[in-house]
C-alpha atoms as a PDB file:
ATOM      1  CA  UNK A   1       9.628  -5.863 -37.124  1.00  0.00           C
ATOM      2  CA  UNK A   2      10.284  -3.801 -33.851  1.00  0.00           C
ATOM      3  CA  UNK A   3      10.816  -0.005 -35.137  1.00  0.00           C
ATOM      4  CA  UNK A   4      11.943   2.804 -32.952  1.00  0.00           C
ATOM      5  CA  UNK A   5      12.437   6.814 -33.441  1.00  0.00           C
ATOM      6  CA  UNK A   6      15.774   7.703 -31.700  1.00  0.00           C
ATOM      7  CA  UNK A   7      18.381  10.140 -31.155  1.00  0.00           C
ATOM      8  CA  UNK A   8      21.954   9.903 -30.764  1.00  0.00           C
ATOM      9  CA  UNK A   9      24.672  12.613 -30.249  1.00  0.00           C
ATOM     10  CA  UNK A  10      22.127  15.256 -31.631  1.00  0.00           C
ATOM     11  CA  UNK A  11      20.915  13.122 -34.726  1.00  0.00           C
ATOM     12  CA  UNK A  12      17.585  12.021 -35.242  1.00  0.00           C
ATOM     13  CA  UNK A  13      17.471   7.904 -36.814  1.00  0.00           C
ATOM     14  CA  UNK A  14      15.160   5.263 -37.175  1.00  0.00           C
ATOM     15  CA  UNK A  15      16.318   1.779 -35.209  1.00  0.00           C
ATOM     16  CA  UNK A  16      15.656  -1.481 -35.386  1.00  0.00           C
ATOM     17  CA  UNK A  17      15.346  -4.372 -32.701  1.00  0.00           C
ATOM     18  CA  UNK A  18      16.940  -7.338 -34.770  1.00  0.00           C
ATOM     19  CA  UNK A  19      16.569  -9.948 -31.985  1.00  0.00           C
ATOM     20  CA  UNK A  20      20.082  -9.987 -32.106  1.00  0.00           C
ATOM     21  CA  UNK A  21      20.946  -6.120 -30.718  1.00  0.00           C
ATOM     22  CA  UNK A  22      20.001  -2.987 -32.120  1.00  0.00           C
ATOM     23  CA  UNK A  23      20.793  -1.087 -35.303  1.00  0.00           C
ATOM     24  CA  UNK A  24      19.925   2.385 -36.352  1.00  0.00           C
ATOM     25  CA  UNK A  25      20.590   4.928 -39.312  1.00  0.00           C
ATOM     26  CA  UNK A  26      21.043   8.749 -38.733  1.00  0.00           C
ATOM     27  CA  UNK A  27      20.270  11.509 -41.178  1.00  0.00           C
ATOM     28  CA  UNK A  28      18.153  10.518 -43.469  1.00  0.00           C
ATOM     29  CA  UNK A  29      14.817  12.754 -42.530  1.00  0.00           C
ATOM     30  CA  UNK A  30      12.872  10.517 -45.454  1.00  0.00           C
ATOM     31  CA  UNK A  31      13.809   7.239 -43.812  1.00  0.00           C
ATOM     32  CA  UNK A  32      13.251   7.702 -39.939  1.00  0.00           C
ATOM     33  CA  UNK A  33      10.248   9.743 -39.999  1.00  0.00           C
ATOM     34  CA  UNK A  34       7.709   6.998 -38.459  1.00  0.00           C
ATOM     35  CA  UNK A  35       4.975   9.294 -39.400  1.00  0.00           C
ATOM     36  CA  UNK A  36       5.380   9.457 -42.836  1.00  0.00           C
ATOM     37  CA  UNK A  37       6.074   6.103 -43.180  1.00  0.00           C
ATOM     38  CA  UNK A  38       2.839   5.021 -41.881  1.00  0.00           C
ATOM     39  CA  UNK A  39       1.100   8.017 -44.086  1.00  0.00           C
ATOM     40  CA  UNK A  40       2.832   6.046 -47.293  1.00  0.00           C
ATOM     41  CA  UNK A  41       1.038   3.090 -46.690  1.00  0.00           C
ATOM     42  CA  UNK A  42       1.877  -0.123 -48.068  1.00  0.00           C
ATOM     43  CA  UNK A  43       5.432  -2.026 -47.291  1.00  0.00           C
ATOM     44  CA  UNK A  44       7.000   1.433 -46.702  1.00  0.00           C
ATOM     45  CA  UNK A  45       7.464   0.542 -43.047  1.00  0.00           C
ATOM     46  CA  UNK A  46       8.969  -2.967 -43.258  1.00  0.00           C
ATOM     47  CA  UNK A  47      11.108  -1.451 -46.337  1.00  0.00           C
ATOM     48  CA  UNK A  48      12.650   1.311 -43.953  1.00  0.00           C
ATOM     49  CA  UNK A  49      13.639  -1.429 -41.729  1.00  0.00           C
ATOM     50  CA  UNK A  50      15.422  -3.291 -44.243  1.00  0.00           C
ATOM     51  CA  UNK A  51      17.177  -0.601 -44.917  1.00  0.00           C
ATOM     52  CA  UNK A  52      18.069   0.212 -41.576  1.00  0.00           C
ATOM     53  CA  UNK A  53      19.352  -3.937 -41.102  1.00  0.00           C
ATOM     54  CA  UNK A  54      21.616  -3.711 -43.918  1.00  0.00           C
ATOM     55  CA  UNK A  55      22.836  -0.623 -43.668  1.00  0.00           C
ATOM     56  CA  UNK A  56      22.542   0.563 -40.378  1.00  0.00           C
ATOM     57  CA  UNK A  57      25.125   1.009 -37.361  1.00  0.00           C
ATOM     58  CA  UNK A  58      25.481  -0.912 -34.204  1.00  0.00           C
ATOM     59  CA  UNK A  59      24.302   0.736 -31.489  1.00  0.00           C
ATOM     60  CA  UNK A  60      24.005  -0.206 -27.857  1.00  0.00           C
ATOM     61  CA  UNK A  61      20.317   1.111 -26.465  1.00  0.00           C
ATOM     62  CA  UNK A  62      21.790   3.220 -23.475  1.00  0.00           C
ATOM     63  CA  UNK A  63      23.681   5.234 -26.219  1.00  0.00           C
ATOM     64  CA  UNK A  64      19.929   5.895 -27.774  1.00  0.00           C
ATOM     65  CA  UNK A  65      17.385   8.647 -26.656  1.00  0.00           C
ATOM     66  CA  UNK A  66      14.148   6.981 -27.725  1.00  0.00           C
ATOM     67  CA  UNK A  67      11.367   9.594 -28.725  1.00  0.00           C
ATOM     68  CA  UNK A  68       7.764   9.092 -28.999  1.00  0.00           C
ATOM     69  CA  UNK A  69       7.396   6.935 -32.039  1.00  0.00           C
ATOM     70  CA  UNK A  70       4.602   8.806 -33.457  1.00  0.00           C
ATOM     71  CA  UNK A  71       4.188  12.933 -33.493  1.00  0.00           C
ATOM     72  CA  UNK A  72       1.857  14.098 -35.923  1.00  0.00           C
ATOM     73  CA  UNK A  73      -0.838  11.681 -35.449  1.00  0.00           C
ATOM     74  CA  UNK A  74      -3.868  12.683 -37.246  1.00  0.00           C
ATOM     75  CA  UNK A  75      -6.093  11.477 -34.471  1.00  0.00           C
ATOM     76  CA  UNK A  76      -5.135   9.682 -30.833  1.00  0.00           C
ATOM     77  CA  UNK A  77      -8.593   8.339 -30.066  1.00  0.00           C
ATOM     78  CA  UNK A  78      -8.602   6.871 -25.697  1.00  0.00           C
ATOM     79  CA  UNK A  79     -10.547   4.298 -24.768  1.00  0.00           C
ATOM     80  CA  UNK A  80     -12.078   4.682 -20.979  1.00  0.00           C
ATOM     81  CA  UNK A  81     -13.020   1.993 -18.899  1.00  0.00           C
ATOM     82  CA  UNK A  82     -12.543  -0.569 -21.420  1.00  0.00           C
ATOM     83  CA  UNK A  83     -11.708  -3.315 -19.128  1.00  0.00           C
ATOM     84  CA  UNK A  84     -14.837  -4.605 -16.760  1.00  0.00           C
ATOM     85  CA  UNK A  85     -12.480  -4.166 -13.197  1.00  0.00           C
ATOM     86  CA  UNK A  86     -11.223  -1.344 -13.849  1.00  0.00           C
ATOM     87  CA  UNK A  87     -14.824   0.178 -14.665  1.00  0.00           C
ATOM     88  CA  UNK A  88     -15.657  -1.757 -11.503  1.00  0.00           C
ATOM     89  CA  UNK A  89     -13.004   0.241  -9.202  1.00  0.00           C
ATOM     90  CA  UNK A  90     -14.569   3.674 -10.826  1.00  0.00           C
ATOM     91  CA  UNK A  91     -18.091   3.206  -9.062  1.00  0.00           C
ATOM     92  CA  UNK A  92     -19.114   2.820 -13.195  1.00  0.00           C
ATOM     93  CA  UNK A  93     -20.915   0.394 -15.337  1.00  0.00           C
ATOM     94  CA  UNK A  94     -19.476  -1.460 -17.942  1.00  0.00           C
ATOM     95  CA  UNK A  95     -20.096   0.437 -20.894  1.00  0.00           C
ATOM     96  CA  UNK A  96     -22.408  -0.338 -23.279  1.00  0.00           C
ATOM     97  CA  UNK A  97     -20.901   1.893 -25.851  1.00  0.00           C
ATOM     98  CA  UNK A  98     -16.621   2.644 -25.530  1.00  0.00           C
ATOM     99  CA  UNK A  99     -16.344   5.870 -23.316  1.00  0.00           C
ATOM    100  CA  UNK A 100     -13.955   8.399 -25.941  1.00  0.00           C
ATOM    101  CA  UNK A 101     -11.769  10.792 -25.309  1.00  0.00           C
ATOM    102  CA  UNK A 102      -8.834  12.748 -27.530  1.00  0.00           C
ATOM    103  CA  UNK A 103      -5.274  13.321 -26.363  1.00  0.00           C
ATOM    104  CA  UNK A 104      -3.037  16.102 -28.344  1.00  0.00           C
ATOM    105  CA  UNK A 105       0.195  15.586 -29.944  1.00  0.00           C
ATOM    106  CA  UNK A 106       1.934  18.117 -27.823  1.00  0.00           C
ATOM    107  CA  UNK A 107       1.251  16.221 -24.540  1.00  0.00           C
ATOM    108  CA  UNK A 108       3.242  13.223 -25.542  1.00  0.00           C
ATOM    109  CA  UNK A 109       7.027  11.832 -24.501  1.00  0.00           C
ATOM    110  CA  UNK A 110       9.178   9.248 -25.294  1.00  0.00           C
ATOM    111  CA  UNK A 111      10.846   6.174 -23.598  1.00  0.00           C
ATOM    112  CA  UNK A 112      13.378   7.873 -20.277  1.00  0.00           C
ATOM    113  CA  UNK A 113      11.405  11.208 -20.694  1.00  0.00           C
ATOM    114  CA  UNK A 114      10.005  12.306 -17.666  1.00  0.00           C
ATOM    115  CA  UNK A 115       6.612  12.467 -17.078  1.00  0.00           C
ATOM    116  CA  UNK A 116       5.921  16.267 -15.614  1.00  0.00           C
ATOM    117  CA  UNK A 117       4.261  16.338 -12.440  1.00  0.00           C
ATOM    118  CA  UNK A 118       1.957  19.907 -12.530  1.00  0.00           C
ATOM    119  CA  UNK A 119       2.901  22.687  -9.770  1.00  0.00           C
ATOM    120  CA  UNK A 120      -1.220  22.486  -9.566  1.00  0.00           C
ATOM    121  CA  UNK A 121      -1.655  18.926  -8.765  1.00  0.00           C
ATOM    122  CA  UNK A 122      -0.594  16.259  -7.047  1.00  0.00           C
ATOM    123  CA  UNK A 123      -2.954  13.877  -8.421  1.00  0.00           C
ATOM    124  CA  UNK A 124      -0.921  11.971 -11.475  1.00  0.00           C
ATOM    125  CA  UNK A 125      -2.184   8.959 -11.802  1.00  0.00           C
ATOM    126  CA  UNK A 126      -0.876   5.929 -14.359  1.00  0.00           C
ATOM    127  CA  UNK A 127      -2.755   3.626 -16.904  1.00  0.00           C
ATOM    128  CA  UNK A 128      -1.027   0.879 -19.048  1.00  0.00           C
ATOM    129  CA  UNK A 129      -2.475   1.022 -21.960  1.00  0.00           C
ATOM    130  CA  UNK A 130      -1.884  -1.314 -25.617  1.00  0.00           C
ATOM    131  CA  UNK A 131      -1.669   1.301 -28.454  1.00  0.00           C
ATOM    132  CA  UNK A 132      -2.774  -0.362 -32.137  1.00  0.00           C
ATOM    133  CA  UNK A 133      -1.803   2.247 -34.910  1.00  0.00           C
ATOM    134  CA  UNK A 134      -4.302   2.815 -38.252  1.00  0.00           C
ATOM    135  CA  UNK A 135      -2.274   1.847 -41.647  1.00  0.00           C
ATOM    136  CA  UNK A 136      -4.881   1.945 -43.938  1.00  0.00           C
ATOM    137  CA  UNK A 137      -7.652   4.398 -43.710  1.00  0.00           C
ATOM    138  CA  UNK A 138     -11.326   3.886 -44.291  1.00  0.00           C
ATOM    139  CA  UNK A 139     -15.055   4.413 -43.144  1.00  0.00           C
ATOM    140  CA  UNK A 140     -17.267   1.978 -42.209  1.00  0.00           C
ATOM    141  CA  UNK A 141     -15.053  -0.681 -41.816  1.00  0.00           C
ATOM    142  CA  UNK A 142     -16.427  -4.239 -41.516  1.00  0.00           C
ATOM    143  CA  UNK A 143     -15.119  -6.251 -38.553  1.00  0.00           C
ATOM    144  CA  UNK A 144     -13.829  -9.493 -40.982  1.00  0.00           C
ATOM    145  CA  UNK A 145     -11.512  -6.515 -42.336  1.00  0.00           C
ATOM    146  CA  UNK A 146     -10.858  -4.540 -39.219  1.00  0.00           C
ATOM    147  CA  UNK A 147      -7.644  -5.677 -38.471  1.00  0.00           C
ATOM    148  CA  UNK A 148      -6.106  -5.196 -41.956  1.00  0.00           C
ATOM    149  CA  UNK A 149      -6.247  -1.340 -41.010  1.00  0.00           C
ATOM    150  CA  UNK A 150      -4.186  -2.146 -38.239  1.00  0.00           C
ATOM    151  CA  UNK A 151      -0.569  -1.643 -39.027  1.00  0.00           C
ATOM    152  CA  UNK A 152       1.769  -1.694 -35.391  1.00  0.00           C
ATOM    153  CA  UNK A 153       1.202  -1.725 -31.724  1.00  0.00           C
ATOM    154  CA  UNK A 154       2.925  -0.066 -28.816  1.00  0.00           C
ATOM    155  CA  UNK A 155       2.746   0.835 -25.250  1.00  0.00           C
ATOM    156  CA  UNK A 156       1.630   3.748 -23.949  1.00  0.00           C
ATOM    157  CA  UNK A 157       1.145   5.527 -20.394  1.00  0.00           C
ATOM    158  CA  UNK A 158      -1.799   7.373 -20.031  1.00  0.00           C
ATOM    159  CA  UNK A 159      -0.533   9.905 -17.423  1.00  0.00           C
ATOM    160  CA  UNK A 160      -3.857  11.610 -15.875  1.00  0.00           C
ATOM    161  CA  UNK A 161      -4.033  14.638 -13.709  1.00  0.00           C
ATOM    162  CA  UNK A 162      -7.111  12.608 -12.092  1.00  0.00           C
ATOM    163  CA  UNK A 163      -8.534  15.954 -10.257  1.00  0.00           C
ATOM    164  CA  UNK A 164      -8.586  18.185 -13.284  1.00  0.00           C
ATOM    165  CA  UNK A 165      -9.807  15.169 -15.256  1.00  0.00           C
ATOM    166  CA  UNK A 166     -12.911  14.971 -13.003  1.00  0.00           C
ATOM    167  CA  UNK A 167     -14.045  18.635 -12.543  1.00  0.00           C
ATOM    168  CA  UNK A 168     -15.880  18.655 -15.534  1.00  0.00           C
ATOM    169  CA  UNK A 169     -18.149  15.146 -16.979  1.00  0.00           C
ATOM    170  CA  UNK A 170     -15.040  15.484 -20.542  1.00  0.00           C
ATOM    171  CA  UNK A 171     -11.912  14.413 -19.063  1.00  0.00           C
ATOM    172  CA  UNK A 172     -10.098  16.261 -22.187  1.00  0.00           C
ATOM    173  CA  UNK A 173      -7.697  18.999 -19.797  1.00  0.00           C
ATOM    174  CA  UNK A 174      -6.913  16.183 -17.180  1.00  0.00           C
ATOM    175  CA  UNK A 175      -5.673  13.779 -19.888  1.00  0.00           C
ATOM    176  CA  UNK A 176      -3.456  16.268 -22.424  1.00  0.00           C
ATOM    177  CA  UNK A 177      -1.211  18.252 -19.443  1.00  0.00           C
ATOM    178  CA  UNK A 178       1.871  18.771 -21.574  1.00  0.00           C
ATOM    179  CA  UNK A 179       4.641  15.348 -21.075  1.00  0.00           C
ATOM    180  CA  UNK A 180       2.218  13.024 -19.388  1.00  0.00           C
ATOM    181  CA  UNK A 181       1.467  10.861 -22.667  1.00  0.00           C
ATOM    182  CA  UNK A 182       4.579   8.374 -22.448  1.00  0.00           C
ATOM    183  CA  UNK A 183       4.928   6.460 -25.762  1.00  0.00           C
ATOM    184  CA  UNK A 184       6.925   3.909 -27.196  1.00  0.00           C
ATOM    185  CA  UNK A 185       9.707   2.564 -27.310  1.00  0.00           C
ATOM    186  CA  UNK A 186       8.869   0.309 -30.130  1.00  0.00           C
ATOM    187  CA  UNK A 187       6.503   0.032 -32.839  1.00  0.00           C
ATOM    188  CA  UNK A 188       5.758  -3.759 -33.116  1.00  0.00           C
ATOM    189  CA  UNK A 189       4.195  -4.594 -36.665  1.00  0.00           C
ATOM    190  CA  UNK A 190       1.143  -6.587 -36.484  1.00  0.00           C
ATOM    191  CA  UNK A 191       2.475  -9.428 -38.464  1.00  0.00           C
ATOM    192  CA  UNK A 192       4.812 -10.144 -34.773  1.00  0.00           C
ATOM    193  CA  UNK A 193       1.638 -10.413 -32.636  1.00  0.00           C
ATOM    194  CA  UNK A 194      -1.568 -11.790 -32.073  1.00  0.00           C
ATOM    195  CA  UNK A 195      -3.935 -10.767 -33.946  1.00  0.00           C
ATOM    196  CA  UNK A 196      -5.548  -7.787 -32.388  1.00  0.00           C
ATOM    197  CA  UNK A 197      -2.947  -7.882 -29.463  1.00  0.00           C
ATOM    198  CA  UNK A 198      -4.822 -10.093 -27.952  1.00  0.00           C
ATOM    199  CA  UNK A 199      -3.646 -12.685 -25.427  1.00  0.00           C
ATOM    200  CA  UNK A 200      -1.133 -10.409 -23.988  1.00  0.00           C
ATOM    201  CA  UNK A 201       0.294  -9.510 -20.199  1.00  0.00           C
ATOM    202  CA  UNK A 202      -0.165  -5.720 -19.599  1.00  0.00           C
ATOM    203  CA  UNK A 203       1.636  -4.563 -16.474  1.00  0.00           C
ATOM    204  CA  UNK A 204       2.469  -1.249 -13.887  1.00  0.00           C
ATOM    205  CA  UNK A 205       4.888  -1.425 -11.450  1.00  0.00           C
ATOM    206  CA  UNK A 206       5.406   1.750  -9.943  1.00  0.00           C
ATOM    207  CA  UNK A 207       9.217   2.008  -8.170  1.00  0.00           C
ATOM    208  CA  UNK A 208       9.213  -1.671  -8.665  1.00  0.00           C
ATOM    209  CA  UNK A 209       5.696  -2.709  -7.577  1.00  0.00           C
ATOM    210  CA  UNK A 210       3.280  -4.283  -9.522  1.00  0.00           C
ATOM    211  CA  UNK A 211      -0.101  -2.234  -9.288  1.00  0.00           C
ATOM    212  CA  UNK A 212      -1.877  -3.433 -12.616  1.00  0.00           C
ATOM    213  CA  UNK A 213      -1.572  -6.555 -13.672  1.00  0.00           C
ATOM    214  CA  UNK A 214      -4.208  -7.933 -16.942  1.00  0.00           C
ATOM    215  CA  UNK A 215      -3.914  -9.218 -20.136  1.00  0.00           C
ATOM    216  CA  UNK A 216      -5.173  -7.582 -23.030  1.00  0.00           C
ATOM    217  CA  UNK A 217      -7.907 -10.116 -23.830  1.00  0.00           C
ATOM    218  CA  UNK A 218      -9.498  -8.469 -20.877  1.00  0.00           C
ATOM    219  CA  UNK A 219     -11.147  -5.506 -22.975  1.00  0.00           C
ATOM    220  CA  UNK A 220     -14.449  -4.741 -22.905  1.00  0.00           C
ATOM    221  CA  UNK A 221     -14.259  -3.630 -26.782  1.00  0.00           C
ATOM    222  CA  UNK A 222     -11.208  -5.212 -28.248  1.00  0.00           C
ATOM    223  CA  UNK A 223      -9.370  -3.351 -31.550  1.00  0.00           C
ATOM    224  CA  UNK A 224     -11.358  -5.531 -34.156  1.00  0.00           C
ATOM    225  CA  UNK A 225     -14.762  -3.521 -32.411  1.00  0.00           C
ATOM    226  CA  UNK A 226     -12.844  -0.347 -31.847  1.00  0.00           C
ATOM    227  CA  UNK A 227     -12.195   0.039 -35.654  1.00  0.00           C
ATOM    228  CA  UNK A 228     -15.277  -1.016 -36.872  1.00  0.00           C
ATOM    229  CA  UNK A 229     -17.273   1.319 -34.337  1.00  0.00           C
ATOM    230  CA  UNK A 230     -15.344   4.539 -34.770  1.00  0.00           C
ATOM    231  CA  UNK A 231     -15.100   3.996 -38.322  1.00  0.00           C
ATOM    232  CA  UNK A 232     -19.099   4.412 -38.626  1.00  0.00           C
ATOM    233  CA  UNK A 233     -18.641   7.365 -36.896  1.00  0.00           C
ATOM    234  CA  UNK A 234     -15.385   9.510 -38.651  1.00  0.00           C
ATOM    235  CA  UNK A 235     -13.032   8.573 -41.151  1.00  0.00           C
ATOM    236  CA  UNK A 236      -9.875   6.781 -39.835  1.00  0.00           C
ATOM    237  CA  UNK A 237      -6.520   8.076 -41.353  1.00  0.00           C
ATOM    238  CA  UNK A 238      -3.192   6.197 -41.524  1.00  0.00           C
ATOM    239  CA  UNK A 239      -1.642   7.109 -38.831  1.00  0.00           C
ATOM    240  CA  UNK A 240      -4.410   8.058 -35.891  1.00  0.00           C
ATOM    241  CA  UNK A 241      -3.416   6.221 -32.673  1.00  0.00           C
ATOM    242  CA  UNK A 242      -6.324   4.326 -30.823  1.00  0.00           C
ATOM    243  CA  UNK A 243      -5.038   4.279 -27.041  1.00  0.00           C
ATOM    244  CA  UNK A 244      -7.291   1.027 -25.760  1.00  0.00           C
ATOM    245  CA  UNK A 245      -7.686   1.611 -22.175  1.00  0.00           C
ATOM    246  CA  UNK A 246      -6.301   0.704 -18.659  1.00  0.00           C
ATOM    247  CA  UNK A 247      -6.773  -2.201 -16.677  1.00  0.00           C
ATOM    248  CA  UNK A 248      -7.769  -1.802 -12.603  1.00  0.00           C
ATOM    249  CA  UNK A 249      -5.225  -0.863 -10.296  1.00  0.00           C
ATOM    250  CA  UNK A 250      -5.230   2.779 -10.645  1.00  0.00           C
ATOM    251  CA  UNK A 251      -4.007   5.190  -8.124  1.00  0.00           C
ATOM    252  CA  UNK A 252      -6.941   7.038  -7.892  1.00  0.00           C
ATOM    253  CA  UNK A 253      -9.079   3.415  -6.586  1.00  0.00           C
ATOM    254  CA  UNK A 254      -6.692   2.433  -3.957  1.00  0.00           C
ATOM    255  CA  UNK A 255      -6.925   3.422  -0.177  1.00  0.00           C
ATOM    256  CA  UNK A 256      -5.216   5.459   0.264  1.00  0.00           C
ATOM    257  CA  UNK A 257      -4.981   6.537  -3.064  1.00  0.00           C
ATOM    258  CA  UNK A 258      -1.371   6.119  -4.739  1.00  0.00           C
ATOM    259  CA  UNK A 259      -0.454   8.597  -7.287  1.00  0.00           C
ATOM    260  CA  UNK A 260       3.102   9.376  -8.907  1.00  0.00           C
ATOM    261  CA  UNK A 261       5.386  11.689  -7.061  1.00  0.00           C
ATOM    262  CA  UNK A 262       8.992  13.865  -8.081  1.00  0.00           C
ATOM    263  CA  UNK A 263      11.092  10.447  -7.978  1.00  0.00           C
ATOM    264  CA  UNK A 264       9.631   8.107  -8.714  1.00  0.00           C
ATOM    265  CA  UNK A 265       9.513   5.376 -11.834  1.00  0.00           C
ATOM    266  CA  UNK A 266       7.255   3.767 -13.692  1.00  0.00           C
ATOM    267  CA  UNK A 267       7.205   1.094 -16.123  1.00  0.00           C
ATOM    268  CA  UNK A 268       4.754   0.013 -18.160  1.00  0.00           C
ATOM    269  CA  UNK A 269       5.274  -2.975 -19.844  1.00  0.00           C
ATOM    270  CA  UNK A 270       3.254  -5.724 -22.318  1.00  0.00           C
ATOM    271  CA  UNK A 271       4.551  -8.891 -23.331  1.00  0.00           C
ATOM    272  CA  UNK A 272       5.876  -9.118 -26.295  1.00  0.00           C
ATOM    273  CA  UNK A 273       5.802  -5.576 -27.233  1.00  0.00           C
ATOM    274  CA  UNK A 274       7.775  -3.766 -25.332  1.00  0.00           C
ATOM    275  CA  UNK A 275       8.950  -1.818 -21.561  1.00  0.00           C
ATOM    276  CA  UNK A 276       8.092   1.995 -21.214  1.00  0.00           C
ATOM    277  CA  UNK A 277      10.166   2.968 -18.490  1.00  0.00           C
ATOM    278  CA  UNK A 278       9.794   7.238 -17.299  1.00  0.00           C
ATOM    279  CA  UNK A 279      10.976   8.843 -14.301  1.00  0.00           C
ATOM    280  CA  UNK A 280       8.755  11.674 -12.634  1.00  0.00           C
ATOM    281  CA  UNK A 281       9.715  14.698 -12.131  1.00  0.00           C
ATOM    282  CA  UNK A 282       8.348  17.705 -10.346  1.00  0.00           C
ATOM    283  CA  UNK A 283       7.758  20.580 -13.051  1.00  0.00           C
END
């Protein structure tokens, strides 16, 4: 099932990509809130989007604002330089151990948000990344049962302010500027993909251009070893978003370096789960 938070003439709804067109139900705060869907556990996901198919409007997507689908994640664990090239591009080693790093709630924006470019930068860089979201909680998680805590998937752009990420060794204040964490649209439920994600085209293409181009069986540590490793170290709650890293083609590696500037578009998009599409804008 391919779930999405919306909007629509100043009503939050939950919608639902039926292979067929979209439909959506407004006003129910209970039924659209992706968070506390996820938080329920169990079929309470793929029971809100039954609802939504048999009772829900027709809408047509341009009529829809989509917001991020997640908000109050407990956790958004990053993965850095989780694919071997893009390591390679850095001037770093491929990691023996996944390189971690937190984003914040606050910093993130939907599908046709704008990503903010900083008055104090000029130096915002994109990374496709595949997002798997925790349903089911746990700590030290066996691998044979990793992906059983794995409940959706979805794209996300990692929008880094690449100087302010690199003054310090913790990239924590380049990768949370407020509106640089682009999310969405859809939450795919695991049961529609590979397992893991695995197997799938990621791609950038910056006003049009391809500049990243992987798959996601490319990962250093794929979601089966991400789960089982950061579940020895913390608890993992339904809900915490595990952001698993950017292929090579950064704007920060090229020469001349290429980084996002007031008018331009990105899209990031990965097969068979969805196309995040943002505008930039200048704050």
């Amino acid at each position: 099932m391919r779930l999405a938070k919306v909007s629509k003439n100043g009503q939050t709804g939950l919608a639902v990509d039926t292979g067929a067109g979209v439909k959506a139900l407004f006003g129910d705060a209970a039924l659209y809130d992706l968070d506390a869907l996820i938080a329920q556990g169990g079929d309470a996901l793929t029971q809100a989007g039954d609802a939504v198919v048999a009772g829900g409007e027709d809408v047509a997507i341009d009529d829809l604002t989509f917001l991020p689908p997640l908000i109050k994640a407990p956790k958004i664990l990053c993965l850095g330089l989780n694919y071997k090239d893009h390591a390679a591009e850095g001037g770093f080693q491929v990691p023996e151990f996944p390189t971690i790093f937190g984003r914040f709630n606050s910093s993130l924006i939907g599908h046709g948000a704008p990503i903010i470019k900083p008055p104090c930068s000029d130096q915002l860089d994109y990374e496709a990344e595949m997002v798997a979201v925790v349903g089911k909680g746990g700590k030290d998680i066996a691998k044979d049962d990793a992906l059983s805590h794995i409940v959706a998937y979805s794209v996300f752009n990692d929008g880094s302010i690449r100087d302010y990420q690199l003054k310090t060794p913790q990239w924590t204040v380049g990768k949370n500027f407020d509106d640089t964490g682009a999310f969405g649209p859809w939450l795919v439920t695991a049961d529609e993909l590979p397992a893991g994600g695995a197997g799938l085209k990621i791609e950038t293409r910056l006003n049009g251009q391809t500049v990243q181009s992987a798959n996601t069986s490319d990962m250093v540590f794929d979601v089966v070893d991400t789960v089982a490793l950061l579940s020895t170290c913390f608890t993992l709650e339904a809900g915490d978003v595990l952001v698993m890293g950017t292929p090579s083609g950064i704007g920060l590696a090229r020469k001349p370096p290429l980084f996002m500037k007031d008018g331009d578009v990105c899209e990031v998009e990965i097969e068979k789960i969805g196309l995040l599409v943002n505008p930039i804008k200048a704050a």
